[in-house]
PDB file of N, CA and C in Angstrom:
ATOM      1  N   UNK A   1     -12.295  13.558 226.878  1.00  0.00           N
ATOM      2  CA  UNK A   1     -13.067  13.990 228.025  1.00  0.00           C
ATOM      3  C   UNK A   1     -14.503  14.197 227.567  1.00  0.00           C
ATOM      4  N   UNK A   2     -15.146  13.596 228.476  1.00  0.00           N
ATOM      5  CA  UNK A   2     -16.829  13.467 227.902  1.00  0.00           C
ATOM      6  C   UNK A   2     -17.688  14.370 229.319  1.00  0.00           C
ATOM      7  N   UNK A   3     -18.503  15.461 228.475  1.00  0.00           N
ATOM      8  CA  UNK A   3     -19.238  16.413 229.767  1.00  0.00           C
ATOM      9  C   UNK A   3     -20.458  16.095 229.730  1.00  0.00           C
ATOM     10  N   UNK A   4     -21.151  16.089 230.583  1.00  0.00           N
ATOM     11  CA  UNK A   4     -22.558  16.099 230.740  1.00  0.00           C
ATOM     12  C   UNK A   4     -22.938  16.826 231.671  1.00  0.00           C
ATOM     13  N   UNK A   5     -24.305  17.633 230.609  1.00  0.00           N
ATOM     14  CA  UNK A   5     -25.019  18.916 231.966  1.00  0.00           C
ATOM     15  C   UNK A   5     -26.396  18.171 232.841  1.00  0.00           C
ATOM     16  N   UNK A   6     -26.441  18.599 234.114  1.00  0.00           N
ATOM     17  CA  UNK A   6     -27.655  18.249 234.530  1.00  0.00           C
ATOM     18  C   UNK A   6     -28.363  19.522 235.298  1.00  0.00           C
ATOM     19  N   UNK A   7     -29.386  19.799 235.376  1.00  0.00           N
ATOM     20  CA  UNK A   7     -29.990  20.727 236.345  1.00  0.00           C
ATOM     21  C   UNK A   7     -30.050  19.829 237.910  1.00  0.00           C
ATOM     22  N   UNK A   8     -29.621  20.940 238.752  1.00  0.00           N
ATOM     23  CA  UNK A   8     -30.179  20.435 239.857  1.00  0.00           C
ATOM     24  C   UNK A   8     -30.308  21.001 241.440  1.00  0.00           C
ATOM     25  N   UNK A   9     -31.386  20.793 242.270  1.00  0.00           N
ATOM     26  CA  UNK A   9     -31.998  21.959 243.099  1.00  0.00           C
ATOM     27  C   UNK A   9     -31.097  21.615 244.488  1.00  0.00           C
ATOM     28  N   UNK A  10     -30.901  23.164 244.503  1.00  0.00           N
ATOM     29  CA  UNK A  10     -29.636  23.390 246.023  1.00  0.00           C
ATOM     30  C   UNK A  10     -30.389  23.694 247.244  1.00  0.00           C
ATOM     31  N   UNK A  11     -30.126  23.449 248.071  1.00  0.00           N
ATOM     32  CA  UNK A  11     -30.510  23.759 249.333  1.00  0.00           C
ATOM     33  C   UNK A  11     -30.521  25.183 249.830  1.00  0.00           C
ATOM     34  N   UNK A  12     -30.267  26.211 248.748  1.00  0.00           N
ATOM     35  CA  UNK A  12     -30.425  27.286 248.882  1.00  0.00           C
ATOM     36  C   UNK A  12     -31.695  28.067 247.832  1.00  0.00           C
ATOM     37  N   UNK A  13     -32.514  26.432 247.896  1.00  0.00           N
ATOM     38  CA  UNK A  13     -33.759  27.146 246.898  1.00  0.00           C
ATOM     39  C   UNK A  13     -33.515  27.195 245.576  1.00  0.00           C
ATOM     40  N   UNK A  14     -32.735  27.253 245.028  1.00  0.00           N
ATOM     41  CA  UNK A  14     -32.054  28.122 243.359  1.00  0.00           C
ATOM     42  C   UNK A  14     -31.511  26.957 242.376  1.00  0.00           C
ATOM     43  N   UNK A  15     -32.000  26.800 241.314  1.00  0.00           N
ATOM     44  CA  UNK A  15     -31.864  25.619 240.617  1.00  0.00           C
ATOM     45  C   UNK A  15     -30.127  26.207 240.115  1.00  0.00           C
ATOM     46  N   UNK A  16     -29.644  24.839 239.537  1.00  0.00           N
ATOM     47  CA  UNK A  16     -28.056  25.207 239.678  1.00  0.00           C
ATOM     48  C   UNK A  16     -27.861  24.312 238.145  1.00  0.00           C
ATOM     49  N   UNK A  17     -26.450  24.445 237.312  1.00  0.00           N
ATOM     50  CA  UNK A  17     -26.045  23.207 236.684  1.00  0.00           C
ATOM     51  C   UNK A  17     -24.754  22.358 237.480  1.00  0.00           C
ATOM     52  N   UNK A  18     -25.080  21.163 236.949  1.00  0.00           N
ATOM     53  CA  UNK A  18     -23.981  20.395 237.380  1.00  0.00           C
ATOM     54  C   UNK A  18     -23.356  19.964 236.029  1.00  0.00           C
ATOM     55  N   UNK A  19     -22.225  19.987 236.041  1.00  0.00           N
ATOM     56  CA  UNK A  19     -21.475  19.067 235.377  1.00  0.00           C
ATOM     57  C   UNK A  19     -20.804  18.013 235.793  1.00  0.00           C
ATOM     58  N   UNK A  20     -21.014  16.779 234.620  1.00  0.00           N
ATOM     59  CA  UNK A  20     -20.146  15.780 234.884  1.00  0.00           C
ATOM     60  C   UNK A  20     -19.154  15.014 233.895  1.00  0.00           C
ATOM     61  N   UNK A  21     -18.086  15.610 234.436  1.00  0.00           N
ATOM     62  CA  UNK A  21     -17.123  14.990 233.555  1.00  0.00           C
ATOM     63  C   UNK A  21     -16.176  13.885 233.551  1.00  0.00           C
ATOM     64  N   UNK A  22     -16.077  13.008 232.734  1.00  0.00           N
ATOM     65  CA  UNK A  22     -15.411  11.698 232.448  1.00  0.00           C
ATOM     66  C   UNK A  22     -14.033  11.700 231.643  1.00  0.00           C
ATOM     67  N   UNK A  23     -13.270  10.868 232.320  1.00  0.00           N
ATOM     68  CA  UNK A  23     -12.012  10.816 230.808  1.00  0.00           C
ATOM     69  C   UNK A  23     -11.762   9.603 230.690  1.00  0.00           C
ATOM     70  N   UNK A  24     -11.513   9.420 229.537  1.00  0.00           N
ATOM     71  CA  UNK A  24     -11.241   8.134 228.513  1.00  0.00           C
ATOM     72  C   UNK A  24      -9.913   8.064 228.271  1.00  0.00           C
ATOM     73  N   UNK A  25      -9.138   7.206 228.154  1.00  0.00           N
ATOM     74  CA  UNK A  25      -7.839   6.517 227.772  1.00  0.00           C
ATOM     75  C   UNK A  25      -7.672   5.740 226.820  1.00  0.00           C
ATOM     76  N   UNK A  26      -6.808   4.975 226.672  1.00  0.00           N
ATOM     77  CA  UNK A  26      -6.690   4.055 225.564  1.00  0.00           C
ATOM     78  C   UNK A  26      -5.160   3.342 226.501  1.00  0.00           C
ATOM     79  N   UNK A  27      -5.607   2.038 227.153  1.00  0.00           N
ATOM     80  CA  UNK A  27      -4.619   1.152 227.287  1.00  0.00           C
ATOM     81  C   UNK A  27      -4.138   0.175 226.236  1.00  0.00           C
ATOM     82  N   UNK A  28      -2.998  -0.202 226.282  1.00  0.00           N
ATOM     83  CA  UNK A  28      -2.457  -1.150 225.386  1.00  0.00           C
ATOM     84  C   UNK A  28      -2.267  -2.702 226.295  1.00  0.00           C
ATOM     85  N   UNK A  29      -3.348  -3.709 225.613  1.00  0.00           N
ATOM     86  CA  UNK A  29      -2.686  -4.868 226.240  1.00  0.00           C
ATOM     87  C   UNK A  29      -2.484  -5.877 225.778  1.00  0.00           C
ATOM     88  N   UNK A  30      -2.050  -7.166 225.633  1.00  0.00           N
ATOM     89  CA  UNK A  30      -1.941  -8.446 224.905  1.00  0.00           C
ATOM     90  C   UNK A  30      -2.965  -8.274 223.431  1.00  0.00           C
ATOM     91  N   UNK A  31      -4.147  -8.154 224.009  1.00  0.00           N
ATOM     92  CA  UNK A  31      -5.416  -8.017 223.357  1.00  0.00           C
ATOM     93  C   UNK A  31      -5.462  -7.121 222.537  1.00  0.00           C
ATOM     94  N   UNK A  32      -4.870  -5.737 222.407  1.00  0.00           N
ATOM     95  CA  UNK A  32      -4.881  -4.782 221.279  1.00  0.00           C
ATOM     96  C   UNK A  32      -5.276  -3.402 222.243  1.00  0.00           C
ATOM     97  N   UNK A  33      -5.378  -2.518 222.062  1.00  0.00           N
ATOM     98  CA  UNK A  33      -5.997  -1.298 222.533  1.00  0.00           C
ATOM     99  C   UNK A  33      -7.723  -1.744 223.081  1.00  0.00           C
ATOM    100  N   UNK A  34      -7.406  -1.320 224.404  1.00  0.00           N
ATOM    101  CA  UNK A  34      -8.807  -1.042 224.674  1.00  0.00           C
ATOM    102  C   UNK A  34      -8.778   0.233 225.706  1.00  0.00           C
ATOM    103  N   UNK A  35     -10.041   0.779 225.450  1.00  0.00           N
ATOM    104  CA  UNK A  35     -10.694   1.981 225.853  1.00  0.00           C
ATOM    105  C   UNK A  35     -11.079   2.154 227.803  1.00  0.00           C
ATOM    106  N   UNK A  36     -10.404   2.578 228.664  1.00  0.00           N
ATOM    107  CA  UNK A  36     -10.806   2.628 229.920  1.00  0.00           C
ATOM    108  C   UNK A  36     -11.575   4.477 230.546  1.00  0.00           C
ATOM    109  N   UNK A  37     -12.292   4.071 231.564  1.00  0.00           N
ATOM    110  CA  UNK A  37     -12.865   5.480 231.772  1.00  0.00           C
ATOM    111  C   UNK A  37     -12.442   5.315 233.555  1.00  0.00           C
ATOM    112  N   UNK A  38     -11.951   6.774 234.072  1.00  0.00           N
ATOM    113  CA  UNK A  38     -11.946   7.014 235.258  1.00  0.00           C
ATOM    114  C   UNK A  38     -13.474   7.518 235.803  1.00  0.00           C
ATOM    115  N   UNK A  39     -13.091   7.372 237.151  1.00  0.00           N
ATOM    116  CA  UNK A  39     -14.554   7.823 238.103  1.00  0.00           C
ATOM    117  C   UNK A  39     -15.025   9.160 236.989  1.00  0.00           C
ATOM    118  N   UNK A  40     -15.761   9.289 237.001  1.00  0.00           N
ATOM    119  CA  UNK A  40     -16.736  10.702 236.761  1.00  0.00           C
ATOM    120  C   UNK A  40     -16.519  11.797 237.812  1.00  0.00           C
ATOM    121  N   UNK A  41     -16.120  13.054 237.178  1.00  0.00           N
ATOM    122  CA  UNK A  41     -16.159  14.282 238.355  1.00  0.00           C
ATOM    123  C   UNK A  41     -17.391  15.227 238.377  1.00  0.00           C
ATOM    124  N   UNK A  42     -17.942  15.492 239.379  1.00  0.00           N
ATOM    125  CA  UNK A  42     -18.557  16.404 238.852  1.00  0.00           C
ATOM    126  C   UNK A  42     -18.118  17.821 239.788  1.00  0.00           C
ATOM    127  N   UNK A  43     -19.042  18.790 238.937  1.00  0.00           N
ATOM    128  CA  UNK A  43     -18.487  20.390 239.045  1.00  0.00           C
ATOM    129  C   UNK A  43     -20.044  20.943 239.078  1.00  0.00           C
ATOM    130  N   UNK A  44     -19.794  22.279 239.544  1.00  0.00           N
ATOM    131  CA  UNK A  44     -21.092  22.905 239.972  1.00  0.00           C
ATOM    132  C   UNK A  44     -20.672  24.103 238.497  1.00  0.00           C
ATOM    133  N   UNK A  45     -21.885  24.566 238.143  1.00  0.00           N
ATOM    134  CA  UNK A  45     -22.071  25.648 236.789  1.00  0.00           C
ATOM    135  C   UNK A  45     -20.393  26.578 236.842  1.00  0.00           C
ATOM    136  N   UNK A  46     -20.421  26.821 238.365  1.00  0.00           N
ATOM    137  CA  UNK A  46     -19.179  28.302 238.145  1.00  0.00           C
ATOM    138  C   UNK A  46     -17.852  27.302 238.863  1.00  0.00           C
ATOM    139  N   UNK A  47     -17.959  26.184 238.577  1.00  0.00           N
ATOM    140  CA  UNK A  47     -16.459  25.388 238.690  1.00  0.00           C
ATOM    141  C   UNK A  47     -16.271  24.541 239.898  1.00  0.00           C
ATOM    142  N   UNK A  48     -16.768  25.038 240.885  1.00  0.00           N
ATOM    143  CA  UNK A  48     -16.587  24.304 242.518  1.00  0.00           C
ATOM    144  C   UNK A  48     -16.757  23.127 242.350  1.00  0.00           C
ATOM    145  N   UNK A  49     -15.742  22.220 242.493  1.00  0.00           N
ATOM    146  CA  UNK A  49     -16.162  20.646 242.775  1.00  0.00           C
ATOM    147  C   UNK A  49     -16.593  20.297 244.058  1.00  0.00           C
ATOM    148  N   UNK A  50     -17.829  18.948 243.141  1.00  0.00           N
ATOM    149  CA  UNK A  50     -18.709  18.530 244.257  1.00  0.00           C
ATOM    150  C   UNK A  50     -18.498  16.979 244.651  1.00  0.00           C
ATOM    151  N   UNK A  51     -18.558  16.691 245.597  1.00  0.00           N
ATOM    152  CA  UNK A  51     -18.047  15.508 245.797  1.00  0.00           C
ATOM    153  C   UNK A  51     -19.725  14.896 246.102  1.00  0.00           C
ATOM    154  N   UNK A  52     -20.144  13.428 246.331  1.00  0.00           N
ATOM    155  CA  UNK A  52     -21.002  13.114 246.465  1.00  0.00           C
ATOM    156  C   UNK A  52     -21.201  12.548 247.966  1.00  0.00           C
ATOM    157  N   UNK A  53     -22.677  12.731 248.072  1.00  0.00           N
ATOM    158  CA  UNK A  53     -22.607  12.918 249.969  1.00  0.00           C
ATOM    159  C   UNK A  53     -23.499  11.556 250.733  1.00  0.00           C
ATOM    160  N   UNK A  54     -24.533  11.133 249.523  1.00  0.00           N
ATOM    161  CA  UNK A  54     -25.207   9.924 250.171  1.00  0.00           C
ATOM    162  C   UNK A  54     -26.039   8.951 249.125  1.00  0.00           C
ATOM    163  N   UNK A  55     -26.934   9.711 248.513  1.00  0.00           N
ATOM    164  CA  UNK A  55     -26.603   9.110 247.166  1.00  0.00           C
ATOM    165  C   UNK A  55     -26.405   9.767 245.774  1.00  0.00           C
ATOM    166  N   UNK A  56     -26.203   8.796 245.008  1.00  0.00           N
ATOM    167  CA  UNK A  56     -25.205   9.135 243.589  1.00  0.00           C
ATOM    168  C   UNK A  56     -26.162  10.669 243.308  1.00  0.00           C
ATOM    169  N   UNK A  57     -27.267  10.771 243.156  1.00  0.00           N
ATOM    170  CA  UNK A  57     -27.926  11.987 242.883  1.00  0.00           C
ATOM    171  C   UNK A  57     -27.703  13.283 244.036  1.00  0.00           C
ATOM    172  N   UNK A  58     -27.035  12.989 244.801  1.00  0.00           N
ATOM    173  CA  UNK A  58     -26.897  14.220 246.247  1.00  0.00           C
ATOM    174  C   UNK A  58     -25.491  14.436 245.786  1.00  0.00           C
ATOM    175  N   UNK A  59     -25.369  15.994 245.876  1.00  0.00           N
ATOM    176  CA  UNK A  59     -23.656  16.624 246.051  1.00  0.00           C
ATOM    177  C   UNK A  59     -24.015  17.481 247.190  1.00  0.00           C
ATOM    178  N   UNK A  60     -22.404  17.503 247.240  1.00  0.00           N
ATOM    179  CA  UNK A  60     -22.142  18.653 248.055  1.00  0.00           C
ATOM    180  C   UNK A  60     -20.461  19.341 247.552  1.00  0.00           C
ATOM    181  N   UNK A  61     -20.685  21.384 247.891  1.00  0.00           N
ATOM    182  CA  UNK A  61     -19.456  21.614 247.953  1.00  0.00           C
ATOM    183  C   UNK A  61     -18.170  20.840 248.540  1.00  0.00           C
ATOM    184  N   UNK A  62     -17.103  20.778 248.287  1.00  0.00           N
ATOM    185  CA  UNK A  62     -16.094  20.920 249.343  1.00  0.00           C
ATOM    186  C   UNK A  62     -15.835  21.592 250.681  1.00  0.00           C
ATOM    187  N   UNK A  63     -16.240  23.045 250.649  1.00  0.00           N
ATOM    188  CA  UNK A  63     -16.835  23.548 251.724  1.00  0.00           C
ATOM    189  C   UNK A  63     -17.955  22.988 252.160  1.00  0.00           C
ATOM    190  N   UNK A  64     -18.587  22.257 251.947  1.00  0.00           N
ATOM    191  CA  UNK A  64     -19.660  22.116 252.705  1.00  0.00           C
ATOM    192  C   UNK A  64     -21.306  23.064 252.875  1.00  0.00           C
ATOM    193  N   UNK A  65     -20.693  23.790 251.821  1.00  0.00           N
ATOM    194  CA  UNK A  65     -22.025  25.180 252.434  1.00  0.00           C
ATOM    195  C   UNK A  65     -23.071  25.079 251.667  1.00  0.00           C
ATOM    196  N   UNK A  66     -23.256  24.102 250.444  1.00  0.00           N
ATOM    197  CA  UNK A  66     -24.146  24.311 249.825  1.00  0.00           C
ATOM    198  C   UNK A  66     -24.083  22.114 249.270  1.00  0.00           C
ATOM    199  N   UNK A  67     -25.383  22.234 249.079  1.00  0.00           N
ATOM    200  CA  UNK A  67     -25.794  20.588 248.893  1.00  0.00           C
ATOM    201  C   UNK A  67     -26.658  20.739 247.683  1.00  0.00           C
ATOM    202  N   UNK A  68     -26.909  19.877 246.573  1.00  0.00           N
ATOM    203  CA  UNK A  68     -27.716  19.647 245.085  1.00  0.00           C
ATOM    204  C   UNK A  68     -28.137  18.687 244.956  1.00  0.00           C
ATOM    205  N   UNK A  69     -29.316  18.458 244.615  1.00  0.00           N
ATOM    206  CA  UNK A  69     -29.904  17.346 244.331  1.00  0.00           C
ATOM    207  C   UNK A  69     -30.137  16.638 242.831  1.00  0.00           C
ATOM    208  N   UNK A  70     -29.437  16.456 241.974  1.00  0.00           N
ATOM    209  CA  UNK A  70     -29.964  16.298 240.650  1.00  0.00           C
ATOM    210  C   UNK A  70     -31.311  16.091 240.660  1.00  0.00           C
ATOM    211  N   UNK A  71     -32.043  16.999 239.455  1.00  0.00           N
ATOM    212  CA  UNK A  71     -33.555  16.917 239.053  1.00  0.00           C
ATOM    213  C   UNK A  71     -33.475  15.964 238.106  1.00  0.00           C
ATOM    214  N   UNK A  72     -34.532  14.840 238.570  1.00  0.00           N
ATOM    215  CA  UNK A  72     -34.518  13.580 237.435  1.00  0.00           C
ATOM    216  C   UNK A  72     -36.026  14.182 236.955  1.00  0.00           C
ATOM    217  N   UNK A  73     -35.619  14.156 234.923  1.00  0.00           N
ATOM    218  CA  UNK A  73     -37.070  14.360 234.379  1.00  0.00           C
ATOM    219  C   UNK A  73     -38.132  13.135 234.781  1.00  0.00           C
ATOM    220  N   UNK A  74     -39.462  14.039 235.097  1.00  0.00           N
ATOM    221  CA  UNK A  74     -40.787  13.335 235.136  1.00  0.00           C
ATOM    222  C   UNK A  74     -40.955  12.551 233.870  1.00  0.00           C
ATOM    223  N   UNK A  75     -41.536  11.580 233.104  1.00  0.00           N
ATOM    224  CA  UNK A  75     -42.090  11.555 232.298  1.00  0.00           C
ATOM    225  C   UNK A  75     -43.099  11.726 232.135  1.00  0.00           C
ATOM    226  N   UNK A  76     -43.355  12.347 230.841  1.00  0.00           N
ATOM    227  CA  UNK A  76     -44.947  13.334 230.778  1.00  0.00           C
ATOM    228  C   UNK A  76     -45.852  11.961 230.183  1.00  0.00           C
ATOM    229  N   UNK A  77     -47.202  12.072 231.449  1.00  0.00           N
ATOM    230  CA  UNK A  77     -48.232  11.123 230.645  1.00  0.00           C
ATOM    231  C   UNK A  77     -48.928  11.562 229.768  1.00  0.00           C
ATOM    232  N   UNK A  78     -48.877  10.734 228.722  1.00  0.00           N
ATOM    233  CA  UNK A  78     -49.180  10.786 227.380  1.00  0.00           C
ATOM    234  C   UNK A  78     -51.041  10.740 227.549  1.00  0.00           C
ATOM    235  N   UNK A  79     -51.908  11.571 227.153  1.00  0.00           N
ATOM    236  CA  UNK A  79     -53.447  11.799 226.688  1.00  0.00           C
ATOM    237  C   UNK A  79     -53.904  11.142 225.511  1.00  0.00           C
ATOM    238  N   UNK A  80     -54.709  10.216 225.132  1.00  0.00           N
ATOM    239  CA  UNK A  80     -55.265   9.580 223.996  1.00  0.00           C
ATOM    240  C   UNK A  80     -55.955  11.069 223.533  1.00  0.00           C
ATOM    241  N   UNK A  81     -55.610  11.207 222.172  1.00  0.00           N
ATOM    242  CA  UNK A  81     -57.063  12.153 221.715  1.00  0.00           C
ATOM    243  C   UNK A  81     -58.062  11.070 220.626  1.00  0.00           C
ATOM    244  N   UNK A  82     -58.849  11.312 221.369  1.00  0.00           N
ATOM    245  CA  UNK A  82     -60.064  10.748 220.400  1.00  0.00           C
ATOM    246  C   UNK A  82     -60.227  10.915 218.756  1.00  0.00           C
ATOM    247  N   UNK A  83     -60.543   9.632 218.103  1.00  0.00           N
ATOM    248  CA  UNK A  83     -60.085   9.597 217.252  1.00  0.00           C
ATOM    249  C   UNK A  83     -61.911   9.988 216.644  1.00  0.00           C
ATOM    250  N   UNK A  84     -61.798  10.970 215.638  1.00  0.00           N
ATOM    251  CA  UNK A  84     -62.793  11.117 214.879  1.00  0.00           C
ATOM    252  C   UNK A  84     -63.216  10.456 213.911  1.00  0.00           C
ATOM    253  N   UNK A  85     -64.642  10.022 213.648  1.00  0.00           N
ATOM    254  CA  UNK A  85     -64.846   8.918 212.649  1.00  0.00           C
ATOM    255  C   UNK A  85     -65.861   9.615 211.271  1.00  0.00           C
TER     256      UNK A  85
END
């Protein structure tokens, strides 16, 4: 089982974690062992699973009462410093 954390902002204002977790197998076929992965789940910081609502970056509870947006990092633009001669 493979986790991954993400931050991401709820519709209740309040930045949240998400987790997403994956599991791995090992089928046997003609070919020898190979490695398969199911869908990805994800989970909100205190456990509530979130199902996804429109796109891959949008959740929502099961209840319904609360929605997340994964925060995708900015990349920071890089400043030349002048080079002294």
């Amino acid at each position: 089982m493979r986790t991954d954390l993400f931050r991401a902002l709820g519709t209740d204002g309040r930045a949240h974690i998400v987790f997403r977790r994956t599991q791995t197998y090992w089928v046997r076929t003609a070919l020898g062992m190979v490695e398969k992965q199911r869908e990805p789940r994800f989970y909100l910081g205190n456990g509530d699973r979130l199902e996804c609502v429109d796109r891959y970056d949008t959740f929502r509870t099961l209840a319904g009462d609360l929605v997340v947006r994964i925060m995708t990092r900015q990349p920071r633009k890089r400043t030349r410093r002048p080079h002294h001669v």
